[in-house]
Every structure is written in structure tokens, then in C-alpha cells.
N, C-alpha and C. Protein backbone atom coordinates (compact mmCIF):
# COMPACT_ATOMS: atom_id res chain seq x y z
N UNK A 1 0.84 -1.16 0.00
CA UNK A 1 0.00 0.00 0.00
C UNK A 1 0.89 1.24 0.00
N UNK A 2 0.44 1.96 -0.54
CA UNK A 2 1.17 3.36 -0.82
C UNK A 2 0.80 4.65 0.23
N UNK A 3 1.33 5.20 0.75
CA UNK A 3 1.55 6.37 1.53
C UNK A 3 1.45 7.18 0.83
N UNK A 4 0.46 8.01 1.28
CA UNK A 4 0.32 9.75 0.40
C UNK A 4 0.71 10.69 1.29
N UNK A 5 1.29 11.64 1.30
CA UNK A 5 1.66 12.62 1.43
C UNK A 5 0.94 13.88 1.74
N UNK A 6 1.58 14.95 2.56
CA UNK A 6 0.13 16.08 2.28
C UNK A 6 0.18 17.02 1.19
N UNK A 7 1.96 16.90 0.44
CA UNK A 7 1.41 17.08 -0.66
C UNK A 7 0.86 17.17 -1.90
N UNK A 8 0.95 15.67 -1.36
CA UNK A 8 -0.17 14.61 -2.75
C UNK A 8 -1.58 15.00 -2.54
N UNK A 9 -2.00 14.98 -1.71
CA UNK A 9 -3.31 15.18 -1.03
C UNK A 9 -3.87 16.90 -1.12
N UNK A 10 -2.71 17.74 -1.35
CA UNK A 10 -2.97 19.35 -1.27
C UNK A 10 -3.64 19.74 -2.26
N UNK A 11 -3.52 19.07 -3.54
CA UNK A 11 -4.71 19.40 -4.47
C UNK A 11 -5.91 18.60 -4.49
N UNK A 12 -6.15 17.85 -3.39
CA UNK A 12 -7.53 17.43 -3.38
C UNK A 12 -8.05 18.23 -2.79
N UNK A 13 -7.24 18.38 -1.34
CA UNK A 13 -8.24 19.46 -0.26
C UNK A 13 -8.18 20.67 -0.84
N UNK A 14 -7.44 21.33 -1.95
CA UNK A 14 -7.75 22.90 -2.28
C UNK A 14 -8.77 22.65 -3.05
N UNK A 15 -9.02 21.56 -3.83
CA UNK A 15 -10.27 21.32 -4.89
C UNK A 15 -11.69 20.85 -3.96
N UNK A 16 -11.49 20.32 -3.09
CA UNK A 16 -12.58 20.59 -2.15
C UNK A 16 -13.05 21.63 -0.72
N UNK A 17 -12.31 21.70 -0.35
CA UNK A 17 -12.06 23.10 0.95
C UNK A 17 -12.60 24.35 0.21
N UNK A 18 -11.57 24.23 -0.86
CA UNK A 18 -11.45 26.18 -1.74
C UNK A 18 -13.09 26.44 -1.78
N UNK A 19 -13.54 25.36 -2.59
CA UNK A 19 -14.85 25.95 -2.65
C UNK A 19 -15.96 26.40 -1.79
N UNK A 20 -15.75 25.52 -0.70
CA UNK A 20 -16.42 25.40 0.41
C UNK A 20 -15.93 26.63 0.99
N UNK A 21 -15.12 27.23 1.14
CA UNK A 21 -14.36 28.21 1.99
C UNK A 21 -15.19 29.43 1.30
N UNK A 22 -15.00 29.41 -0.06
CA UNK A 22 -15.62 30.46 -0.56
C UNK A 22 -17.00 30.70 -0.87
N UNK A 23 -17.68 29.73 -0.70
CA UNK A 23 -19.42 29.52 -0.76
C UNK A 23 -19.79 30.16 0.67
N UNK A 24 -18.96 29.67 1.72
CA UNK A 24 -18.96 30.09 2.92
C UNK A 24 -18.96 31.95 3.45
N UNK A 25 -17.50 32.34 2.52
CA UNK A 25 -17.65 33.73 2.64
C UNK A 25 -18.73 34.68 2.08
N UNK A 26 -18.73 33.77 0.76
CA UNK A 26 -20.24 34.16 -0.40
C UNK A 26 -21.43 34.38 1.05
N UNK A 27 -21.54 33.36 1.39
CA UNK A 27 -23.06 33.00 2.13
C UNK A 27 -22.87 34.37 3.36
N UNK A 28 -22.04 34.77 3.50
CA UNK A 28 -21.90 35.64 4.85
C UNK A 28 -22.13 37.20 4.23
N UNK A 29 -21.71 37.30 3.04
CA UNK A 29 -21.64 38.87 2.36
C UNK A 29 -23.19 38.66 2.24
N UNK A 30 -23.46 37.87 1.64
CA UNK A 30 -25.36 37.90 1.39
C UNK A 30 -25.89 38.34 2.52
N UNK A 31 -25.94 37.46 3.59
CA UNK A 31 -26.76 37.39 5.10
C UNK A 31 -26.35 38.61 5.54
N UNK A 32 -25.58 38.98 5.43
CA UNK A 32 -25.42 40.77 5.76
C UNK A 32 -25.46 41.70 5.46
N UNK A 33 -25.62 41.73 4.11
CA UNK A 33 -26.08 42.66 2.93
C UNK A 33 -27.55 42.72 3.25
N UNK A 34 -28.28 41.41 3.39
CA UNK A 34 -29.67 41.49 3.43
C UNK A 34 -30.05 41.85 5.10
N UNK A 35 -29.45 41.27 5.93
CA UNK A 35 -30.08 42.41 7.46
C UNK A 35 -29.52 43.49 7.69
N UNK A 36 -28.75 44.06 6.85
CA UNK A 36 -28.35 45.77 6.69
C UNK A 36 -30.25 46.38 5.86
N UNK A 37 -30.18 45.83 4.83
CA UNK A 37 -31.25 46.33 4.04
C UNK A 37 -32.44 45.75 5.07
N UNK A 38 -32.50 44.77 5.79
CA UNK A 38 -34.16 44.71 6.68
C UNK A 38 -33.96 45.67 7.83
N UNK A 39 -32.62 45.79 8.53
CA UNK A 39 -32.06 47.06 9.64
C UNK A 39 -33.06 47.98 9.28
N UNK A 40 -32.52 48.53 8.10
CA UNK A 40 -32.82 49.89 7.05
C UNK A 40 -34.45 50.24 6.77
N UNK A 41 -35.11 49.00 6.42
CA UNK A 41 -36.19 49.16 6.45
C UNK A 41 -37.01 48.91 7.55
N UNK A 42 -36.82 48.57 8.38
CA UNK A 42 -37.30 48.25 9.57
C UNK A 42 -37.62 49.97 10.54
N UNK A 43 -35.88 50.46 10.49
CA UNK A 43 -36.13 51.90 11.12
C UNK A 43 -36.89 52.27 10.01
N UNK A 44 -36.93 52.81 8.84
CA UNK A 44 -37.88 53.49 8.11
C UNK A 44 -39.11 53.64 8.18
N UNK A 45 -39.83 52.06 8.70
CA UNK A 45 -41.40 51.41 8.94
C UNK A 45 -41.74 52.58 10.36
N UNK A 46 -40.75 52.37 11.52
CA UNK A 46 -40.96 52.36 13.02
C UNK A 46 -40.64 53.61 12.53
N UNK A 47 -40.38 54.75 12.02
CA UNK A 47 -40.20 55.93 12.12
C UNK A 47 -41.37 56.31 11.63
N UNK A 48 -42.22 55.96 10.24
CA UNK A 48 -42.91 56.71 9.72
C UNK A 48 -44.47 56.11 10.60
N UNK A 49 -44.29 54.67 11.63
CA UNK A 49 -45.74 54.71 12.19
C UNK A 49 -45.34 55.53 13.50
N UNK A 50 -44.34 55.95 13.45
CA UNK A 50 -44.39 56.98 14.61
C UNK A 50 -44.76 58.34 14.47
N UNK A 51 -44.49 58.71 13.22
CA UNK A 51 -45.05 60.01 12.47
C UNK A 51 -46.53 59.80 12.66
N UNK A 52 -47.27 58.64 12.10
CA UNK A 52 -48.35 58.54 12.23
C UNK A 52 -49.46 58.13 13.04
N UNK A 53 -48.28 57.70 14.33
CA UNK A 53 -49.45 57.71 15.71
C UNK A 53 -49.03 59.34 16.00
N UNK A 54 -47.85 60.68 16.24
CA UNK A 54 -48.24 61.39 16.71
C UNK A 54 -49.14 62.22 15.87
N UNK A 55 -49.38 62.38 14.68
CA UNK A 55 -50.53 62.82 13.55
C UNK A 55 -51.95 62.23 14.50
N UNK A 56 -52.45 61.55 14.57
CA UNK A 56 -53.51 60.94 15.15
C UNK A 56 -53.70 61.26 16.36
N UNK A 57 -52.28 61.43 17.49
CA UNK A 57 -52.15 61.89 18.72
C UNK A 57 -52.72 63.80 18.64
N UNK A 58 -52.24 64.24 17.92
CA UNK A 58 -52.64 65.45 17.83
C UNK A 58 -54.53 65.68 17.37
N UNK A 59 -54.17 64.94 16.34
CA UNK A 59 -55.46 65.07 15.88
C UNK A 59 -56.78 64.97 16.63
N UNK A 60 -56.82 63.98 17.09
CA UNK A 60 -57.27 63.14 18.53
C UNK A 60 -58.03 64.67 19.54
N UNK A 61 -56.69 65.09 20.10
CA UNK A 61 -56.13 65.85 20.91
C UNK A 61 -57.05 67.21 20.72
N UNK A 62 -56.99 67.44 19.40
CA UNK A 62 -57.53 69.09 19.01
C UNK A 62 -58.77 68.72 19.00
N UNK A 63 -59.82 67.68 18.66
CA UNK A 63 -60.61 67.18 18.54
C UNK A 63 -61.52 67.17 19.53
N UNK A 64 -61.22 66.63 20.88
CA UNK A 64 -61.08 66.48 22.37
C UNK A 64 -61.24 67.87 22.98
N UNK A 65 -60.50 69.12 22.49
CA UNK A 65 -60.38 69.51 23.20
C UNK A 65 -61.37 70.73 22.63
N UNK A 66 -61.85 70.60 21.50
CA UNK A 66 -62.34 71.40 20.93
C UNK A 66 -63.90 70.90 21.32
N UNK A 67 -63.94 69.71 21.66
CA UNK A 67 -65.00 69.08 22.37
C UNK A 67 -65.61 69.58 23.46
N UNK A 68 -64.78 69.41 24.41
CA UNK A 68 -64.08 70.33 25.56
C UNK A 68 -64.78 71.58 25.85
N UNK A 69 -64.36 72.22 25.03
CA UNK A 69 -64.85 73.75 24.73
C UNK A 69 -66.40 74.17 24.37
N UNK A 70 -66.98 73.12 23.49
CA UNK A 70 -67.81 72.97 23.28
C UNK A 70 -69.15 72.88 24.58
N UNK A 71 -68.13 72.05 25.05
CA UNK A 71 -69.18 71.36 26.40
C UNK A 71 -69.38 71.87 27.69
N UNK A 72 -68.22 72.82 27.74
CA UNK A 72 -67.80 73.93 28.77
C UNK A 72 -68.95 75.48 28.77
N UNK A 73 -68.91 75.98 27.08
CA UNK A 73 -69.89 76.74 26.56
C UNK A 73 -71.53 76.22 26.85
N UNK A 74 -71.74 75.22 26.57
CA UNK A 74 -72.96 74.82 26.75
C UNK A 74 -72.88 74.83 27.85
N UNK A 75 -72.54 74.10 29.14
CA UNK A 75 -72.53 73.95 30.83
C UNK A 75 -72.74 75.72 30.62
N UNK A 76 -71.70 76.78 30.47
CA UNK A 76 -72.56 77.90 30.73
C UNK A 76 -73.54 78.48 30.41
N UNK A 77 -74.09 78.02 29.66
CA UNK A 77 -75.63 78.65 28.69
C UNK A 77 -76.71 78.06 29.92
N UNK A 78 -76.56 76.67 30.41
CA UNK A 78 -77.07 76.07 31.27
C UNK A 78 -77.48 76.70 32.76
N UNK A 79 -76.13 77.09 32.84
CA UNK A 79 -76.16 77.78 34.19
C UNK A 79 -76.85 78.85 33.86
N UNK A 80 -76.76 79.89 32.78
CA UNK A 80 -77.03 81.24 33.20
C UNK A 80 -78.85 80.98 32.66
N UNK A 81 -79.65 80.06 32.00
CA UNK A 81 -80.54 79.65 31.44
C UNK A 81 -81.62 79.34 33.22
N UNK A 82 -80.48 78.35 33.95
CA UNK A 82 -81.02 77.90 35.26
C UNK A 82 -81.18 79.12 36.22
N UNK A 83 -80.13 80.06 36.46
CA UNK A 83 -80.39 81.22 37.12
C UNK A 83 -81.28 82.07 36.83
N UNK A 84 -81.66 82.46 35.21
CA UNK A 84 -82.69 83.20 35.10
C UNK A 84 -83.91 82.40 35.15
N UNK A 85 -84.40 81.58 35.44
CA UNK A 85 -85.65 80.74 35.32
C UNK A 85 -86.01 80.69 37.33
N UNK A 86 -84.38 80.78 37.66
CA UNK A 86 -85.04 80.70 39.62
C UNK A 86 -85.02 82.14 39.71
N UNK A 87 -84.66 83.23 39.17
CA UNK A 87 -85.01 84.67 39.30
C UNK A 87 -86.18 85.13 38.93
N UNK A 88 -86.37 84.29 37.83
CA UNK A 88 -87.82 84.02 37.33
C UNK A 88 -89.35 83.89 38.38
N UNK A 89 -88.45 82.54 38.60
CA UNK A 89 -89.52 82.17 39.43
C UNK A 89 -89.53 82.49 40.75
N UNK A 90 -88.62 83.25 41.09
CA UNK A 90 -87.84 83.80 42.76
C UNK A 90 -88.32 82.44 43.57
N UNK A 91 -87.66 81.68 43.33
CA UNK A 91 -87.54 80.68 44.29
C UNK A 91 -86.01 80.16 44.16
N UNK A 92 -85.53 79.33 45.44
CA UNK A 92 -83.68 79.12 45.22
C UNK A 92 -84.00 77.90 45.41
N UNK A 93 -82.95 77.01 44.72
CA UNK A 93 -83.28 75.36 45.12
C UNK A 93 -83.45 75.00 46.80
N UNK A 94 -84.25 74.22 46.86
CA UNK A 94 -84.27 73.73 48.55
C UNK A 94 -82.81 73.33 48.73
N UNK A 95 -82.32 73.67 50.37
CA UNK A 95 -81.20 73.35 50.99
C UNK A 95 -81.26 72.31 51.57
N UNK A 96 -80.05 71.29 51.53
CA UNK A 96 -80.20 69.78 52.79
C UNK A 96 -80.25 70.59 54.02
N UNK A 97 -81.33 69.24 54.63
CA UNK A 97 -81.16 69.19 55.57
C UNK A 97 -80.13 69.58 56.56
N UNK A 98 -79.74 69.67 57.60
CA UNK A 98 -78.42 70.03 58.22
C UNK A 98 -77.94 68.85 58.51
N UNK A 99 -79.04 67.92 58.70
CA UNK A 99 -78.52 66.45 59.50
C UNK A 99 -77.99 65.76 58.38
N UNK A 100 -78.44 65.38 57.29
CA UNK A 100 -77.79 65.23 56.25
C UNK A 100 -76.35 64.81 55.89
N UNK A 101 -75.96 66.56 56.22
CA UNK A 101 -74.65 66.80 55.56
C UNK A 101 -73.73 66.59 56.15
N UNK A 102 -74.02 66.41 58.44
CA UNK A 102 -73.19 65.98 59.24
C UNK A 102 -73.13 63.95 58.69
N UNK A 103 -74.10 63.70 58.61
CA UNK A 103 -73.92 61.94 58.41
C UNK A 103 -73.23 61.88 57.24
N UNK A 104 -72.74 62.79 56.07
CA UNK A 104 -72.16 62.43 55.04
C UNK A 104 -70.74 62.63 55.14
């Protein structure tokens, strides 16, 4: 039986290794090329639904508050509607009891 050598054997393993070595580096430039570009799009997504919850946050907000205002105006039409109707009628709402207000 014959003894081989390693460097009888050095052009087998460069004809099998080499490639492997380099499919290997191949496979790593890809996989990182492509989660740079999902990185990339990922912040882009989370930035622009952040634009668009505070758009909605505002919106919301002016909405609410313009509500607000609304409901504040009316409560006074109420009041001054209720005061002229007991001036009206010169009567003042009945007062509690005294005992009442100590048990509460």
C-alpha cells in the first residue's frame, strides 16, 4: 500500500475546501447585505408609524379639546338659562337638611 503525502493530497483538499471556503464567505456577504437592508427598512417602517401615531395623537387631541370647549360653553348657557328661570320664578333650590350633611 502506498503512503500519500500532504502534498499529494494538497490538491484534493484545495479542490474541495477552496470551494467550500468560498461559498462560505459568499453565504456571509449575502446574510449581511440582506439584514443591513431589513435594519434599514425596519427603522424606516418604526419611524414613519411613529409620524403617524403622533398625527392621530394630535389630531385626537384638538378634537377632544375642541369638544371640551364645546361642552364647557354649553354647561354655561345652562347655568345662566337655570339662574334666570329661579329669578324668574324667585324661588332658590331647597337646601339639605343640616342632618344630612353631618352623616355624610
Amino acid at each position: 500500500m502506498e503512503v500519500l503525502t500532504l502534498g499529494d493530497l494538497a490538491p484534493v483538499l484545495a479542490a474541495v475546501i477552496g470551494p467550500m471556503v468560498a461559498m462560505m464567505f459568499a453565504m456571509m456577504r449575502y446574510q449581511h447585505a440582506d439584514s443591513t437592508k431589513t435594519r434599514d427598512l425596519m427603522h424606516d417602517l418604526t419611524g414613519q408609524a411613529r409620524q403617524e401615531s403622533r398625527e392621530l395623537i394630535e389630531k385626537s387631541h384638538s378634537e377632544l379639546s375642541s369638544s371640551i370647549g364645546e361642552l364647557a360653553s354649553g354647561l354655561g348657557e345652562v347655568r345662566e338659562r337655570l339662574a334666570y328661570i329661579e329669578g324668574y320664578l324667585r324661588q332658590s333650590p331647597p337646601h339639605p337638611p343640616e342632618g344630612d350633611a353631618q352623616a355624610a
